[in-house]
Protein backbone atom coordinates (compact mmCIF):
# COMPACT_ATOMS: atom_id res chain seq x y z
CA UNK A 1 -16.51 -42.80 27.72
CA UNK A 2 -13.23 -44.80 26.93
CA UNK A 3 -12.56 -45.74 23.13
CA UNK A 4 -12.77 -49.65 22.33
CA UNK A 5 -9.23 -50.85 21.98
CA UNK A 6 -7.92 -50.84 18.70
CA UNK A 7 -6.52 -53.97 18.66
CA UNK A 8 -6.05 -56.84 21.52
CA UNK A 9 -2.63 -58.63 21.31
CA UNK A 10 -1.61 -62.35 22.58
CA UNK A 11 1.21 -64.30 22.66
CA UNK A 12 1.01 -67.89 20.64
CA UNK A 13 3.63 -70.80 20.53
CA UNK A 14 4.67 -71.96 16.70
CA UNK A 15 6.93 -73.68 15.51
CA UNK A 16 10.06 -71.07 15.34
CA UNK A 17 9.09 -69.99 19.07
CA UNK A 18 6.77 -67.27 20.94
CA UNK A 19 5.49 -64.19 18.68
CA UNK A 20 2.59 -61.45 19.63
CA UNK A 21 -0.11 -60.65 17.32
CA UNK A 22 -3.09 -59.21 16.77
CA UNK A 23 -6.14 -59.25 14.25
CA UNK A 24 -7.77 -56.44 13.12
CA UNK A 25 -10.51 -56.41 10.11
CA UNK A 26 -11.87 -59.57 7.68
CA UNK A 27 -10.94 -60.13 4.26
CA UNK A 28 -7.84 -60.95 2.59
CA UNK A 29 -4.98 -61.65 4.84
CA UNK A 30 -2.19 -59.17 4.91
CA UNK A 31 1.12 -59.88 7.64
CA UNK A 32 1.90 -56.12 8.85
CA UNK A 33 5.44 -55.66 9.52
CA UNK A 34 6.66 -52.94 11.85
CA UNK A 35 9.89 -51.45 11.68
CA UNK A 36 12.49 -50.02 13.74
CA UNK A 37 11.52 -49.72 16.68
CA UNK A 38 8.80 -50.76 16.74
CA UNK A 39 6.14 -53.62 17.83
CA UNK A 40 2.72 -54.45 17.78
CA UNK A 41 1.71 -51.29 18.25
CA UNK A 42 3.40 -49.63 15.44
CA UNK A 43 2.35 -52.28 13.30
CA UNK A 44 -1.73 -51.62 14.34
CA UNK A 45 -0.77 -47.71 13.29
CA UNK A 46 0.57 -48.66 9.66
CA UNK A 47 -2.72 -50.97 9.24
CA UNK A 48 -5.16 -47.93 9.72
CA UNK A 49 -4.71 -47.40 6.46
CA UNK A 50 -5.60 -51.08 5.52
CA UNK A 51 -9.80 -51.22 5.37
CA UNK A 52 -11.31 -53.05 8.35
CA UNK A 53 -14.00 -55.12 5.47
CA UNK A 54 -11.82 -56.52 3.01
CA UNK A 55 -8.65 -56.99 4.86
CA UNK A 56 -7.45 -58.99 7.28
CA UNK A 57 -4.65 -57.53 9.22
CA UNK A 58 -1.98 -59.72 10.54
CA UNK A 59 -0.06 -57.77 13.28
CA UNK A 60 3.19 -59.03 14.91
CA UNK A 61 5.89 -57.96 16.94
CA UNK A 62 9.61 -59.32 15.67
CA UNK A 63 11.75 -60.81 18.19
CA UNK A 64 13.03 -58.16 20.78
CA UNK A 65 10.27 -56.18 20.79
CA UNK A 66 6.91 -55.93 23.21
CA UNK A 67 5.74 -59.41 23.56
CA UNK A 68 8.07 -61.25 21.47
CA UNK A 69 11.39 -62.54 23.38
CA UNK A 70 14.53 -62.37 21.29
CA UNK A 71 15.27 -65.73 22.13
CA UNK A 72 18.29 -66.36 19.68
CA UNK A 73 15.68 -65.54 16.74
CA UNK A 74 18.50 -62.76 15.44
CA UNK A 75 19.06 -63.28 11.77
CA UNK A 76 16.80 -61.83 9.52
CA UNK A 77 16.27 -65.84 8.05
CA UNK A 78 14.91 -66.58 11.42
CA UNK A 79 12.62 -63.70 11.63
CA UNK A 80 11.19 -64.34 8.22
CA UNK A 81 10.40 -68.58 8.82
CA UNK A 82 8.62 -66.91 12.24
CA UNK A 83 6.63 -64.73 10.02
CA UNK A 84 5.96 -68.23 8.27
CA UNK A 85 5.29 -69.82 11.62
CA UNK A 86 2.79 -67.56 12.52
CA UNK A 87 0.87 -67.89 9.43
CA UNK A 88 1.34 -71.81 9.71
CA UNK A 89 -0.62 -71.23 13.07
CA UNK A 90 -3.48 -69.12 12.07
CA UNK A 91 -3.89 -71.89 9.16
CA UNK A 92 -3.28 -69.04 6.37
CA UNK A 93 -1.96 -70.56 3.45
CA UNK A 94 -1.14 -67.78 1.59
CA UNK A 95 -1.19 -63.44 2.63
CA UNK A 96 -0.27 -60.27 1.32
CA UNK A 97 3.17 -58.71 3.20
CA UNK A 98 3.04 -54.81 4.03
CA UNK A 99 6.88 -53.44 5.52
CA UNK A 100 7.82 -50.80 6.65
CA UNK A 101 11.58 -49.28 6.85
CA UNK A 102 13.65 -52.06 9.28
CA UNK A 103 10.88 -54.71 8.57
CA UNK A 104 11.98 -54.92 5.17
CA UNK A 105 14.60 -57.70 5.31
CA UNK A 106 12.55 -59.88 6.73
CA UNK A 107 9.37 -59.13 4.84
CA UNK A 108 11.95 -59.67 1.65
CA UNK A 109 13.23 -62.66 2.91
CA UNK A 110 9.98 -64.05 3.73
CA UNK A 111 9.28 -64.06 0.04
CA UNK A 112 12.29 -65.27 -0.84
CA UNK A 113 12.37 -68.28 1.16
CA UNK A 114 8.76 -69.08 1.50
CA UNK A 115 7.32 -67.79 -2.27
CA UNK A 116 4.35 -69.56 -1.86
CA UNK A 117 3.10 -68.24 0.99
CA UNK A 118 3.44 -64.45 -0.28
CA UNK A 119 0.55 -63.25 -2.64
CA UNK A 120 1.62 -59.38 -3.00
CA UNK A 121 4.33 -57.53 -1.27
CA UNK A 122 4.45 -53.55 -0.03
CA UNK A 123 7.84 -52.39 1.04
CA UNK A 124 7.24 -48.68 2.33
CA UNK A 125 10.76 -47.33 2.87
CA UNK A 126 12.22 -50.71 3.36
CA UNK A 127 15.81 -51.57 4.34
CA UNK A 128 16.97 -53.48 1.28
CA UNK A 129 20.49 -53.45 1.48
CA UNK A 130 23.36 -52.56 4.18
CA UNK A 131 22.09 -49.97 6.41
CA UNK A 132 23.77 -47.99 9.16
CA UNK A 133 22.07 -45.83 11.41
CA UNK A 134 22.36 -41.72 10.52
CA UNK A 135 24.21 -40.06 13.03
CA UNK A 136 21.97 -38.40 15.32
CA UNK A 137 23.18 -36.06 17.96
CA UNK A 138 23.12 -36.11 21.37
CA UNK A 139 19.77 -34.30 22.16
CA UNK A 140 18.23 -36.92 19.75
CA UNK A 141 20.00 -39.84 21.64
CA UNK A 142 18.71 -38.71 25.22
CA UNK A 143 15.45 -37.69 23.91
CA UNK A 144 14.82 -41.30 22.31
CA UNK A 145 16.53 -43.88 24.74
CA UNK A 146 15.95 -42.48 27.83
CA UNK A 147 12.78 -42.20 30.75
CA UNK A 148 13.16 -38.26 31.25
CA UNK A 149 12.94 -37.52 27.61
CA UNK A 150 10.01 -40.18 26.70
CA UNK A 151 8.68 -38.20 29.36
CA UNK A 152 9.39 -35.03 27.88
CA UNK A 153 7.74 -36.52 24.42
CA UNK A 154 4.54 -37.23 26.11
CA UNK A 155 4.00 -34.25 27.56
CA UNK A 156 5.11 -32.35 24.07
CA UNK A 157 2.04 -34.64 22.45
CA UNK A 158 -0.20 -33.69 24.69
CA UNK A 159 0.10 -29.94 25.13
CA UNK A 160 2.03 -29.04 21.94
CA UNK A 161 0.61 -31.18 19.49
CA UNK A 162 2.45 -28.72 16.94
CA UNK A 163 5.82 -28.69 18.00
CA UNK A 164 5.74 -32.22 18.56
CA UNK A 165 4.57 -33.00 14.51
CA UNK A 166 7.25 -30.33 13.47
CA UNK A 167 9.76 -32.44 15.34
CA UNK A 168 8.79 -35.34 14.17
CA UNK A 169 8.64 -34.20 10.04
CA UNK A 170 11.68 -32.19 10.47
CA UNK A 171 13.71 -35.82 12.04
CA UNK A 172 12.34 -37.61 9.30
CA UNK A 173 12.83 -35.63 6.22
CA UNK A 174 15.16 -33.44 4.07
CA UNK A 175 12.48 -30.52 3.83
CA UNK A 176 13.36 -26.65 3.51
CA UNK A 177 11.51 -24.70 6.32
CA UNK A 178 9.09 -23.48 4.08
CA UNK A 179 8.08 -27.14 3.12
CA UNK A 180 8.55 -28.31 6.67
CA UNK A 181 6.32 -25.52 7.86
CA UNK A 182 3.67 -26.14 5.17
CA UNK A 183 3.54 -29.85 5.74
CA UNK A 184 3.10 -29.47 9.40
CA UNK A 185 0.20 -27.72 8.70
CA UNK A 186 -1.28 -30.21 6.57
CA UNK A 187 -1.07 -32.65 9.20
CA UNK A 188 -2.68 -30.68 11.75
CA UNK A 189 -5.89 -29.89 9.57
CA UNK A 190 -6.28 -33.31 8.91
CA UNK A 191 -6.86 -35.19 12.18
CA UNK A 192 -6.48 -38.86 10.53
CA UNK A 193 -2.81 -37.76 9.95
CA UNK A 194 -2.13 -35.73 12.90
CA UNK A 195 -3.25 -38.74 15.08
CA UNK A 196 -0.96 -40.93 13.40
CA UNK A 197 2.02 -38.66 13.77
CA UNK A 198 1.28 -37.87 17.71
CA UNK A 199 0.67 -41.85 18.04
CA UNK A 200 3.56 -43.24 16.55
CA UNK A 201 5.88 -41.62 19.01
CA UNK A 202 5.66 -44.15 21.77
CA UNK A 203 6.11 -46.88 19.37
CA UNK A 204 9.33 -45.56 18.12
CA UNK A 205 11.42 -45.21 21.21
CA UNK A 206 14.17 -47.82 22.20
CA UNK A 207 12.89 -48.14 25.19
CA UNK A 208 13.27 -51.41 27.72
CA UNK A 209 10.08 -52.94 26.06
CA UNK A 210 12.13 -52.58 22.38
CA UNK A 211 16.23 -52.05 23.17
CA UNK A 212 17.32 -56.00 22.53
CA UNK A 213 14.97 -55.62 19.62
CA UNK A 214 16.16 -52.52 18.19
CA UNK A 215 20.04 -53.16 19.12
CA UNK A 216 20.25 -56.15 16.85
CA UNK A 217 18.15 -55.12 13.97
CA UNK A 218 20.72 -52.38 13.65
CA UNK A 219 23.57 -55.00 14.16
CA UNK A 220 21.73 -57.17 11.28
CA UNK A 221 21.02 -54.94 9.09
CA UNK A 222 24.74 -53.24 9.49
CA UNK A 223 26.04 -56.85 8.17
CA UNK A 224 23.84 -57.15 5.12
CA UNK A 225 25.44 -58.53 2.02
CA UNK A 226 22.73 -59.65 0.05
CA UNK A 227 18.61 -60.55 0.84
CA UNK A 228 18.31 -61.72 -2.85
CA UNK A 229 15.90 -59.75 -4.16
CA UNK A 230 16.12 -60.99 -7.64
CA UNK A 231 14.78 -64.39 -6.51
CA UNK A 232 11.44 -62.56 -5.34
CA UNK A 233 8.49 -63.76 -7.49
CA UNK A 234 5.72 -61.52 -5.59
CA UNK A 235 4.30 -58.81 -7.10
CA UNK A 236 6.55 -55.88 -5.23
CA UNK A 237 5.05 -52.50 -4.75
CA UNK A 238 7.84 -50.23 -3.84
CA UNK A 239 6.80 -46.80 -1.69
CA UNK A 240 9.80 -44.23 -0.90
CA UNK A 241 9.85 -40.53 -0.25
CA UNK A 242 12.12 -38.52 -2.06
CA UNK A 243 13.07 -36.12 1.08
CA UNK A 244 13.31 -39.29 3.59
CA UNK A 245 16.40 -38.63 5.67
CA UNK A 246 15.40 -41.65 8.01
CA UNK A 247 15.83 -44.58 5.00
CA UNK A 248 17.78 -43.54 2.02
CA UNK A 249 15.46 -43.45 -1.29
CA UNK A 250 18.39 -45.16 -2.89
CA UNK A 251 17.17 -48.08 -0.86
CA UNK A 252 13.98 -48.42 -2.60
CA UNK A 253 15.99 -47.40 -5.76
CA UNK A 254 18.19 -50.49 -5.48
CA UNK A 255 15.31 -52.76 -4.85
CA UNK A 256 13.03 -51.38 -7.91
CA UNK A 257 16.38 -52.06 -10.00
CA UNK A 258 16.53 -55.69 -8.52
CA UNK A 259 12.89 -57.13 -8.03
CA UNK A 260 11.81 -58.83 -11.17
CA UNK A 261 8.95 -56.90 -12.11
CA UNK A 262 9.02 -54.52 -8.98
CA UNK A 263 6.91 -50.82 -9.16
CA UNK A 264 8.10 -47.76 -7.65
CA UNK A 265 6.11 -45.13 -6.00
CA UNK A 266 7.89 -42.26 -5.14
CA UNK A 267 6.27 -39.07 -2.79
CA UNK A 268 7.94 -35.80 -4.05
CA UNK A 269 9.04 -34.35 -1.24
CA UNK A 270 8.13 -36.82 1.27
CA UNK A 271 9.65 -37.73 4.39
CA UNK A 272 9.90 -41.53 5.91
CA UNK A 273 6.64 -40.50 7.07
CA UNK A 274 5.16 -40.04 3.76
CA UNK A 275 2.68 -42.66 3.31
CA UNK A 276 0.66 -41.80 6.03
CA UNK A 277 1.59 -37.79 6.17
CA UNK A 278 2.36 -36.78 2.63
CA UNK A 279 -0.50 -34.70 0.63
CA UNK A 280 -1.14 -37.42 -1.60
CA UNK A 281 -0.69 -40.02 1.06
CA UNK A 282 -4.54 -41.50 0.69
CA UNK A 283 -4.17 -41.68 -3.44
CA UNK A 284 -0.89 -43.70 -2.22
CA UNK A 285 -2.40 -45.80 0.36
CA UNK A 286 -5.55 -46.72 -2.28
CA UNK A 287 -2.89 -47.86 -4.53
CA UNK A 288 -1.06 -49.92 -1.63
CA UNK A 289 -4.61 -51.56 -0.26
CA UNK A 290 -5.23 -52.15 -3.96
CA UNK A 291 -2.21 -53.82 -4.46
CA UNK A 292 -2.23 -56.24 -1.76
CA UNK A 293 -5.92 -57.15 -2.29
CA UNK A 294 -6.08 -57.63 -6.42
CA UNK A 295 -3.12 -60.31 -5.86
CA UNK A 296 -5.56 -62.37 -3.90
CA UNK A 297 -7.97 -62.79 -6.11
């Protein structure tokens, strides 16, 4: 028998354009923004740890990915008044934010420029100053951005479920073998986390469906000077591992130092993965779903 979808996406007109989204849960409103790559999809994955009563899950897709046209909407200014446009649609006054790695800027400059709107903010890995992408080598490239090794990814899911988490902890983290090893097989014995790990692949290709989106996020983010964190009167919940190769903790580090107020949660020895992988990833989500939902009140 087929599993109900986990979420059912549409495309809506505002005022700054076109976006997809998709509800999931009641409660208190929280915007879920994906990173990069990315889309809908990756945004329903980070809201599984969000609880279906009490929250209200926003999910989007930024411009250049899935369902959302680029349409000109390239700076991260016009990204964040969409995220304000689509809230000005679904007649929410005011929501939690919840980022993740490349939807940082905007989730930051959402609260920046619209701090009414923005009740509590999570920034998980978040891009928070100029970023340029790690050099990755050539197997990487091919294996990521093109149809035979997409292909190659689904069929590692599906027959070496292992492998496939190994690869993706080992891409996203500074961990010695031994760690690597023993982290993998955390994630296996606990099926909530392997099925997040063997899900999330698809969602973080550049594939046709996410290239325009991807290529300028990278371009944006490259040219960077300042999202003005300092002006950000939210209360900021900061969530960085200390082994993520993927977004540099001294991102998070920066934005701790800057935010007025700002609270760091730092994963020993966790990848960019860490919130949803790391041993004490459901102590860390609590304290995320806690966050978001004590502002509201």
């Amino acid at each position: 028998m087929d599993q109900p979808p986990e979420y059912v996406s549409q495309i809506v007109e505002t005022s700054r354009g076109p976006v997809e989204y998709a509800e999931v849960g009641t409660g208190t409103p929280v915007l879920v923004v994906h990173g990069t790559p990315g889309g809908v999809d990756a945004a329903a994955l980070m809201a599984r740890v969000l609880p279906r009563e009490g929250v209200r899950a926003i999910l989007l897709s930024r411009p250049g990915y899935l369902g959302t046209a680029l349409d000109g909407r390239t700076m991260i200014d016009e990204q964040a008044d969409l995220l304000a446009a689509l809230l000005d649609h679904l007649g929410v006054d005011r929501a939690g934010v919840y980022t993740w790695s490349g939807g940082g800027p905007a989730g930051y400059r959402l609260a920046v420029r619209h701090p009414g709107r923005v009740t509590a903010l999570v920034a998980n890995a978040a891009v928070s100053q100029a970023y340029h992408l790690p050099d990755q080598d050539l197997a990487t490239r091919l294996m990521f951005s093109t149809a035979p090794g997409q292909w190659l990814l689904r069929v590692l899911a599906a027959h070496q479920p292992a492998k496939y988490v190994e690869g993706a902890l080992s891409g996203e983290g500074d961990l010695t073998p031994a760690q690597l090893e023993q982290r993998v097989a955390e994630v296996l014995a606990d099926p909530e986390k392997r099925r997040f790990v063997l899900d999330l692949g698809p969602t973080s290709v550049a594939d046709a469906a996410r290239r325009a989106g991807y290529r300028n996020d990278l371009a944006r983010f490259a040219a960077i000077t300042s999202l003005e964190l300092e002006r950000i009167a939210a209360p900021t919940l900061l969530v960085q591992g200390s082994a993520d190769s993927d977004l540099p903790p001294e991102q998070s580090d920066f934005a701790a130092a800057t935010i007025p107020g700002a609270e760091l949660l730092t994963l020993d020895t966790g990848t960019h993965l860490a919130l949803y992988t790391h041993p004490e990833a459901a102590a860390a989500q609590a304290r995320v779903v806690q966050h978001l939902t004590d502002a509201a009140h």
